[in-house]
PDB file of N, CA and C in Angstrom:
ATOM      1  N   UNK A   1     121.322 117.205  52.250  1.00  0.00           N
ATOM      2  CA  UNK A   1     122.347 116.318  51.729  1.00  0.00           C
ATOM      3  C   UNK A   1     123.382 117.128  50.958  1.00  0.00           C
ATOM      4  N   UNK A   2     122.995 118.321  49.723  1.00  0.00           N
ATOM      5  CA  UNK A   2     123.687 118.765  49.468  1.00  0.00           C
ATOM      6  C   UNK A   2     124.933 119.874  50.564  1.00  0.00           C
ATOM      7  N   UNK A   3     124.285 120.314  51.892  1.00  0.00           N
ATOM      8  CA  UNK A   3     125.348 120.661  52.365  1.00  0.00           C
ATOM      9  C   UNK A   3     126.023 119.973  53.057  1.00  0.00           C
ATOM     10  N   UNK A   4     125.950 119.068  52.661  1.00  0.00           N
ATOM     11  CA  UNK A   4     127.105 117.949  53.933  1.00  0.00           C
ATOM     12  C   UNK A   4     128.163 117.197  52.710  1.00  0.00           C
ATOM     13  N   UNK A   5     127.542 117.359  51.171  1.00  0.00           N
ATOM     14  CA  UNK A   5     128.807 116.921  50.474  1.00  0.00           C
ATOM     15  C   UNK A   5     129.423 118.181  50.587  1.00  0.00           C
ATOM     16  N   UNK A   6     128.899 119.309  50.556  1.00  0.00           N
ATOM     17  CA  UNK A   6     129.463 120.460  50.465  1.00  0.00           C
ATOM     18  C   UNK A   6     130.470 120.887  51.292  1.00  0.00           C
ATOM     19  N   UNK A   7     130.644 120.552  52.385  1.00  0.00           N
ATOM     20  CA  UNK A   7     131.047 120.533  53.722  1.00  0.00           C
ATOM     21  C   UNK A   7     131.939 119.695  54.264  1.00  0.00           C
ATOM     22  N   UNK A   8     132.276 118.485  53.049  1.00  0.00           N
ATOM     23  CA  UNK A   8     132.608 117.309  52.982  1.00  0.00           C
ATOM     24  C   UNK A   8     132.958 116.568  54.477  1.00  0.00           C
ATOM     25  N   UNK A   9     131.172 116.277  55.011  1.00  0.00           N
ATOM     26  CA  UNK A   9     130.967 115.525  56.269  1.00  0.00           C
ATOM     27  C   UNK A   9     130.402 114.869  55.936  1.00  0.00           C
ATOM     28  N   UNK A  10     130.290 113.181  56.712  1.00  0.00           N
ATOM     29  CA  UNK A  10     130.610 111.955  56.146  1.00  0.00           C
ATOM     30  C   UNK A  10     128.920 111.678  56.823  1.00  0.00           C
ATOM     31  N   UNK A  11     128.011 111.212  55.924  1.00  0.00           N
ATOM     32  CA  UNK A  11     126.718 111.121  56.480  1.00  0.00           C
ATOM     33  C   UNK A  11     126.489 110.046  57.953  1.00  0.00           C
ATOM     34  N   UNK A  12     127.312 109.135  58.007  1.00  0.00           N
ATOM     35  CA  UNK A  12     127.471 108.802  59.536  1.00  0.00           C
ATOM     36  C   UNK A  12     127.815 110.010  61.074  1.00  0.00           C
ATOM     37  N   UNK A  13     128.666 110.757  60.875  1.00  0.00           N
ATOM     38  CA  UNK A  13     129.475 111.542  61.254  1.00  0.00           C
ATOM     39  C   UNK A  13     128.116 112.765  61.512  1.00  0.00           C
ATOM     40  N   UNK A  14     127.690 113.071  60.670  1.00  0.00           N
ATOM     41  CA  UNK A  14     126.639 114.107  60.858  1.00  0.00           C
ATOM     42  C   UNK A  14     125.408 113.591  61.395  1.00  0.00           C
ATOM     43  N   UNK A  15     124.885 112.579  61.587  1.00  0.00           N
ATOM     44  CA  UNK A  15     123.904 112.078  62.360  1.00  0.00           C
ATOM     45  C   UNK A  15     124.250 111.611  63.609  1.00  0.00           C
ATOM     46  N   UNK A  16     125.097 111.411  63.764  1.00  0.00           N
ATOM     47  CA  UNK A  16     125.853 111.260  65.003  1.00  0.00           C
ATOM     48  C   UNK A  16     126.000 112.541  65.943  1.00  0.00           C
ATOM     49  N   UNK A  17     126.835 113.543  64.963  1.00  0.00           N
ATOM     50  CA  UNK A  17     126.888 115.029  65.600  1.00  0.00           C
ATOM     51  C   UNK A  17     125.405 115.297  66.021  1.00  0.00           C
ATOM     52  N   UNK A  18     124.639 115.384  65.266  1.00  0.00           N
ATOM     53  CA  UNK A  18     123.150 115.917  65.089  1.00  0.00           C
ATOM     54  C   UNK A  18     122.174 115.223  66.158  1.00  0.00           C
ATOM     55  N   UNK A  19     122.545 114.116  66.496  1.00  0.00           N
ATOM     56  CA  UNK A  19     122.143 112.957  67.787  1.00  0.00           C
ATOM     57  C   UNK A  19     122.511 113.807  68.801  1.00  0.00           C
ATOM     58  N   UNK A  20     123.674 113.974  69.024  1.00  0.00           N
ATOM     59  CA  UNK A  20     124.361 114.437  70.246  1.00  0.00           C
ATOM     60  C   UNK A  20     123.862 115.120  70.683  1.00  0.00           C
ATOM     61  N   UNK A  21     123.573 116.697  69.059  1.00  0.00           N
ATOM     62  CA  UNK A  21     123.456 117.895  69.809  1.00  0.00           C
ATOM     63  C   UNK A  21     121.783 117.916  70.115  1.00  0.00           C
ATOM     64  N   UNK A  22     120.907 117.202  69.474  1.00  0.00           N
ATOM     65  CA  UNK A  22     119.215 117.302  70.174  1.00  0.00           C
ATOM     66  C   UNK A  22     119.547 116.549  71.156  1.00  0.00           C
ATOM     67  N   UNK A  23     119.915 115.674  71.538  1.00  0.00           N
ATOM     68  CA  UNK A  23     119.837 115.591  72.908  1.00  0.00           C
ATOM     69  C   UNK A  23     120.559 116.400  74.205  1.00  0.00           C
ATOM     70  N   UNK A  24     121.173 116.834  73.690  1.00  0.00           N
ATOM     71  CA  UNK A  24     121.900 118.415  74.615  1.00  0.00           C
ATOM     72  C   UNK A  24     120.854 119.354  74.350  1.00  0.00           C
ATOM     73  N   UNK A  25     119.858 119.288  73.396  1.00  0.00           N
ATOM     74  CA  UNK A  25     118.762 120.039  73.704  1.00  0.00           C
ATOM     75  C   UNK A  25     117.711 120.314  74.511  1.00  0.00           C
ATOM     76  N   UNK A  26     117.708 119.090  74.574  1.00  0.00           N
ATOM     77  CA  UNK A  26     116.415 118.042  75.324  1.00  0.00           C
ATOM     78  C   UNK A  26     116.392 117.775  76.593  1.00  0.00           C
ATOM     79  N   UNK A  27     118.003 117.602  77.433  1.00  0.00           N
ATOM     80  CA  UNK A  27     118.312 117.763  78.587  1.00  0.00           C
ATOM     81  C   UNK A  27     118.418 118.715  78.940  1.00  0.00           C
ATOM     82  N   UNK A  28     118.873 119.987  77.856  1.00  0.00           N
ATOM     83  CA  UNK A  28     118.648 121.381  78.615  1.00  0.00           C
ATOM     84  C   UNK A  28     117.157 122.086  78.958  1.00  0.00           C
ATOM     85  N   UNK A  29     116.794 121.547  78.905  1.00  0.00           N
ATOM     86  CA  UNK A  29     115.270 121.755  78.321  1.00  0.00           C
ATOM     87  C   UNK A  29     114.671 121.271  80.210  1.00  0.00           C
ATOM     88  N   UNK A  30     115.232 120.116  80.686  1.00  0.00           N
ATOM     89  CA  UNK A  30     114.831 120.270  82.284  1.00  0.00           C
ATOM     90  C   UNK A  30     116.146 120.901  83.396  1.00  0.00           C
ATOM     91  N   UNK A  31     115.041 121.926  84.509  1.00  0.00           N
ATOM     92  CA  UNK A  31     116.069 122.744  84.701  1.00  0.00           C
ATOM     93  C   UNK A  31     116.706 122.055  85.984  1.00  0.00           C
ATOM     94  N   UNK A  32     116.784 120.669  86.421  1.00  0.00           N
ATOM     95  CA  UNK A  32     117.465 119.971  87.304  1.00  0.00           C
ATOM     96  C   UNK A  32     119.052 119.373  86.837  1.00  0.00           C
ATOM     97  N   UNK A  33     118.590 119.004  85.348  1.00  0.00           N
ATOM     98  CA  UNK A  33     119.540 118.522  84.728  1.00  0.00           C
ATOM     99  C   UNK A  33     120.482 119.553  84.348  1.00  0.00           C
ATOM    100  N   UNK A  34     119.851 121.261  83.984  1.00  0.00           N
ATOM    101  CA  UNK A  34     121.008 122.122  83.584  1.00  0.00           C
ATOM    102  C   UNK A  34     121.767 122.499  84.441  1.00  0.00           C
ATOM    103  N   UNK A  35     120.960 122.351  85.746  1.00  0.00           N
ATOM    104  CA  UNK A  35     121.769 122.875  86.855  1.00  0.00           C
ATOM    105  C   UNK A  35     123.258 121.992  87.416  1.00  0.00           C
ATOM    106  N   UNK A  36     122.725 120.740  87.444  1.00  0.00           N
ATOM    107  CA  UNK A  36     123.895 119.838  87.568  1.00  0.00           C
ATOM    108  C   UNK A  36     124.837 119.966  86.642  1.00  0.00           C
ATOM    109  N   UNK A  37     124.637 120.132  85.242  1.00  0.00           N
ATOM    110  CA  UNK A  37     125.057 120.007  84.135  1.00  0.00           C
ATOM    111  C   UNK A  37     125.987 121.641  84.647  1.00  0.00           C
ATOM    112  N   UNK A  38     125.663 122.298  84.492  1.00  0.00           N
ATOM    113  CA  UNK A  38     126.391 123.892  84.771  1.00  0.00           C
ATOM    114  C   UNK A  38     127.035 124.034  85.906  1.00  0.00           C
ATOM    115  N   UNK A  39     127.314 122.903  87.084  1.00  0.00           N
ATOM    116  CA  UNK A  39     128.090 123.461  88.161  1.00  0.00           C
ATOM    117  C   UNK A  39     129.504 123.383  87.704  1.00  0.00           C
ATOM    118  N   UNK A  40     129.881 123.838  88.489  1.00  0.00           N
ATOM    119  CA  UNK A  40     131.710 123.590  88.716  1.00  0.00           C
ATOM    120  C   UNK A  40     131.952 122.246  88.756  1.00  0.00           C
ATOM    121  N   UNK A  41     131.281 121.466  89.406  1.00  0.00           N
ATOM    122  CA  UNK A  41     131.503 120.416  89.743  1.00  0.00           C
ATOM    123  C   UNK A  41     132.254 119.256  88.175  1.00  0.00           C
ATOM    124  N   UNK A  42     130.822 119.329  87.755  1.00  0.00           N
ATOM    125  CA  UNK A  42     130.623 119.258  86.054  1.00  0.00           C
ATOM    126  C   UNK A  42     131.784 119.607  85.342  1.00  0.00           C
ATOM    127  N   UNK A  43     131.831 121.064  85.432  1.00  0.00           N
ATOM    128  CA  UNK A  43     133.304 121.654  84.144  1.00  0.00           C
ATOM    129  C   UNK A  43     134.384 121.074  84.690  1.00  0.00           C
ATOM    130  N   UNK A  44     134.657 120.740  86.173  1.00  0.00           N
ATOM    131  CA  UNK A  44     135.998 120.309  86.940  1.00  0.00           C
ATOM    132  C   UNK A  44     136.129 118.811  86.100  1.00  0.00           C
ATOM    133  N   UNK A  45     134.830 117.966  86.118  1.00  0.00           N
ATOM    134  CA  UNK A  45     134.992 116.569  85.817  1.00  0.00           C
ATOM    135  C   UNK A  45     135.629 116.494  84.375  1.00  0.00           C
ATOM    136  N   UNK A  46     134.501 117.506  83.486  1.00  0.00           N
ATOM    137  CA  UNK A  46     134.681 117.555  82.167  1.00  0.00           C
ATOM    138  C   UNK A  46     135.798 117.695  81.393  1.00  0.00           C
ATOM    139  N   UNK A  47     136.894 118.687  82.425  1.00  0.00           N
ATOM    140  CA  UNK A  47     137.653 119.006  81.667  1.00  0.00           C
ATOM    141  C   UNK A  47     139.294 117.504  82.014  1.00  0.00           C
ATOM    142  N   UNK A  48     138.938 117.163  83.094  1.00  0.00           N
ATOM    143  CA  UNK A  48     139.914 116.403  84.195  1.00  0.00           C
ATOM    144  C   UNK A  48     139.310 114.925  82.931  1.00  0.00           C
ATOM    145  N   UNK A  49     138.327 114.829  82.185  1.00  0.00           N
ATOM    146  CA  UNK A  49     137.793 113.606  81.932  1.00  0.00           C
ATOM    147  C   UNK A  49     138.717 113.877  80.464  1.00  0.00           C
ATOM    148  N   UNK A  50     138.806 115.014  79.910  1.00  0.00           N
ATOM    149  CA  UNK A  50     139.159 115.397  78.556  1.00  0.00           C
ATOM    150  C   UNK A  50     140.522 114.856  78.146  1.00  0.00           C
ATOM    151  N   UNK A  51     141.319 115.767  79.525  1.00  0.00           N
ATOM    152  CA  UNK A  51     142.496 115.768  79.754  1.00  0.00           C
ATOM    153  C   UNK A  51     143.116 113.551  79.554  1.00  0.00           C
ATOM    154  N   UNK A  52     142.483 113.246  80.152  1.00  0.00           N
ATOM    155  CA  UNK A  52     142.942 111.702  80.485  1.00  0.00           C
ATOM    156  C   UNK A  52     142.458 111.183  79.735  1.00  0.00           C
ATOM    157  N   UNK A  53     141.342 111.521  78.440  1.00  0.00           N
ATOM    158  CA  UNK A  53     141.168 110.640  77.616  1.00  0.00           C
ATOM    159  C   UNK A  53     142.010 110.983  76.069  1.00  0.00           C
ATOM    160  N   UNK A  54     142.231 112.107  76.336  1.00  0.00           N
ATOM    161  CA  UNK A  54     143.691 112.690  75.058  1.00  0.00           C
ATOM    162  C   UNK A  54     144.546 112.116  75.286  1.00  0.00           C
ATOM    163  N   UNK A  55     144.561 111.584  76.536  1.00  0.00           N
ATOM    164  CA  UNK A  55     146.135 111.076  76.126  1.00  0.00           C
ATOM    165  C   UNK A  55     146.535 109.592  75.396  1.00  0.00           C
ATOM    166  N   UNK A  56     144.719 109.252  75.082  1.00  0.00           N
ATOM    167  CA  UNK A  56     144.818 107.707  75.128  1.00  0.00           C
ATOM    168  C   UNK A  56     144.058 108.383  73.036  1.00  0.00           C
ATOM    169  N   UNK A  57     144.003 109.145  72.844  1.00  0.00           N
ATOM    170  CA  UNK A  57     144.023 109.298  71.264  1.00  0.00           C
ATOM    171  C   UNK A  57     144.802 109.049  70.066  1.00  0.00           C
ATOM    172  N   UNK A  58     144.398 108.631  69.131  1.00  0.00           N
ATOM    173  CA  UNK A  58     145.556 108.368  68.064  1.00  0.00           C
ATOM    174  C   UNK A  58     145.510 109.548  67.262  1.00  0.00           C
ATOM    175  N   UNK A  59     146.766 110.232  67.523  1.00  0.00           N
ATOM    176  CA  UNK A  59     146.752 111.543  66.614  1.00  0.00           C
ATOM    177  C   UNK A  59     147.060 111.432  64.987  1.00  0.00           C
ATOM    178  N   UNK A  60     148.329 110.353  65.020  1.00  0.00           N
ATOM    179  CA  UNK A  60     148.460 109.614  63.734  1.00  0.00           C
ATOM    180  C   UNK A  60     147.521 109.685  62.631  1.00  0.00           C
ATOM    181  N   UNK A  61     146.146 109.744  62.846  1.00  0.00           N
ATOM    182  CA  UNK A  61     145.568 109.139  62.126  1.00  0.00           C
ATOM    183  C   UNK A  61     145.170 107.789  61.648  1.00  0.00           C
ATOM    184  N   UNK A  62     144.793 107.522  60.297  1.00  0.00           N
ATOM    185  CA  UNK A  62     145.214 106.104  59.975  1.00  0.00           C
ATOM    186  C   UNK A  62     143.898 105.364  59.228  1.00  0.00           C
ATOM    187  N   UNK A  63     143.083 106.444  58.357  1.00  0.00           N
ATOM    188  CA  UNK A  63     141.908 105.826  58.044  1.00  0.00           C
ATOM    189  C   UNK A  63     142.573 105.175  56.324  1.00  0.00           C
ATOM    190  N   UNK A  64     141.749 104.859  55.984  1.00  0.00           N
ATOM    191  CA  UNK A  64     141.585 103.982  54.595  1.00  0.00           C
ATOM    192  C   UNK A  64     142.090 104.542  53.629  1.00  0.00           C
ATOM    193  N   UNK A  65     141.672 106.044  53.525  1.00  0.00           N
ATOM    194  CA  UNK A  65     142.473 106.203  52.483  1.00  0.00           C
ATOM    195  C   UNK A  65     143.824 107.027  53.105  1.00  0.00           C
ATOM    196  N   UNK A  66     144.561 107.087  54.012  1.00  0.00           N
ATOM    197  CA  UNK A  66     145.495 107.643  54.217  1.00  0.00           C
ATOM    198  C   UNK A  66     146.481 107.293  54.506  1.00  0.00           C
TER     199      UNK A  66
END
């Protein structure tokens, strides 16, 4: 707890991150899933998925206290 005030990350925000990344553990962990996960195929989608969902982001901002 103390490094996440430290760090000033928002205890939702870090269990969330921390969700994500054990389960990117956990799937790497079978080697059918890394393989799919590691083709071209994958980075082509990933990045083509990135691209089209930035554009729909609010850069603005706009939380509560800002």
């Amino acid at each position: 707890s103390l490094i996440v005030i430290m760090l000033g990350i928002e205890e939702k925000n870090f269990l969330l991150y921390s969700l994500a990344f054990y389960l990117g553990v956990l799937l790497s962990l079978d080697k059918r899933i890394y393989a799919v996960a590691t083709s071209g195929v994958a980075y082509a989608l990933s990045v083509t998925l990135f691209f089209l969902l930035a554009t729909h982001w609010n850069f603005s901002g706009g939380g509560k206290n800002r």
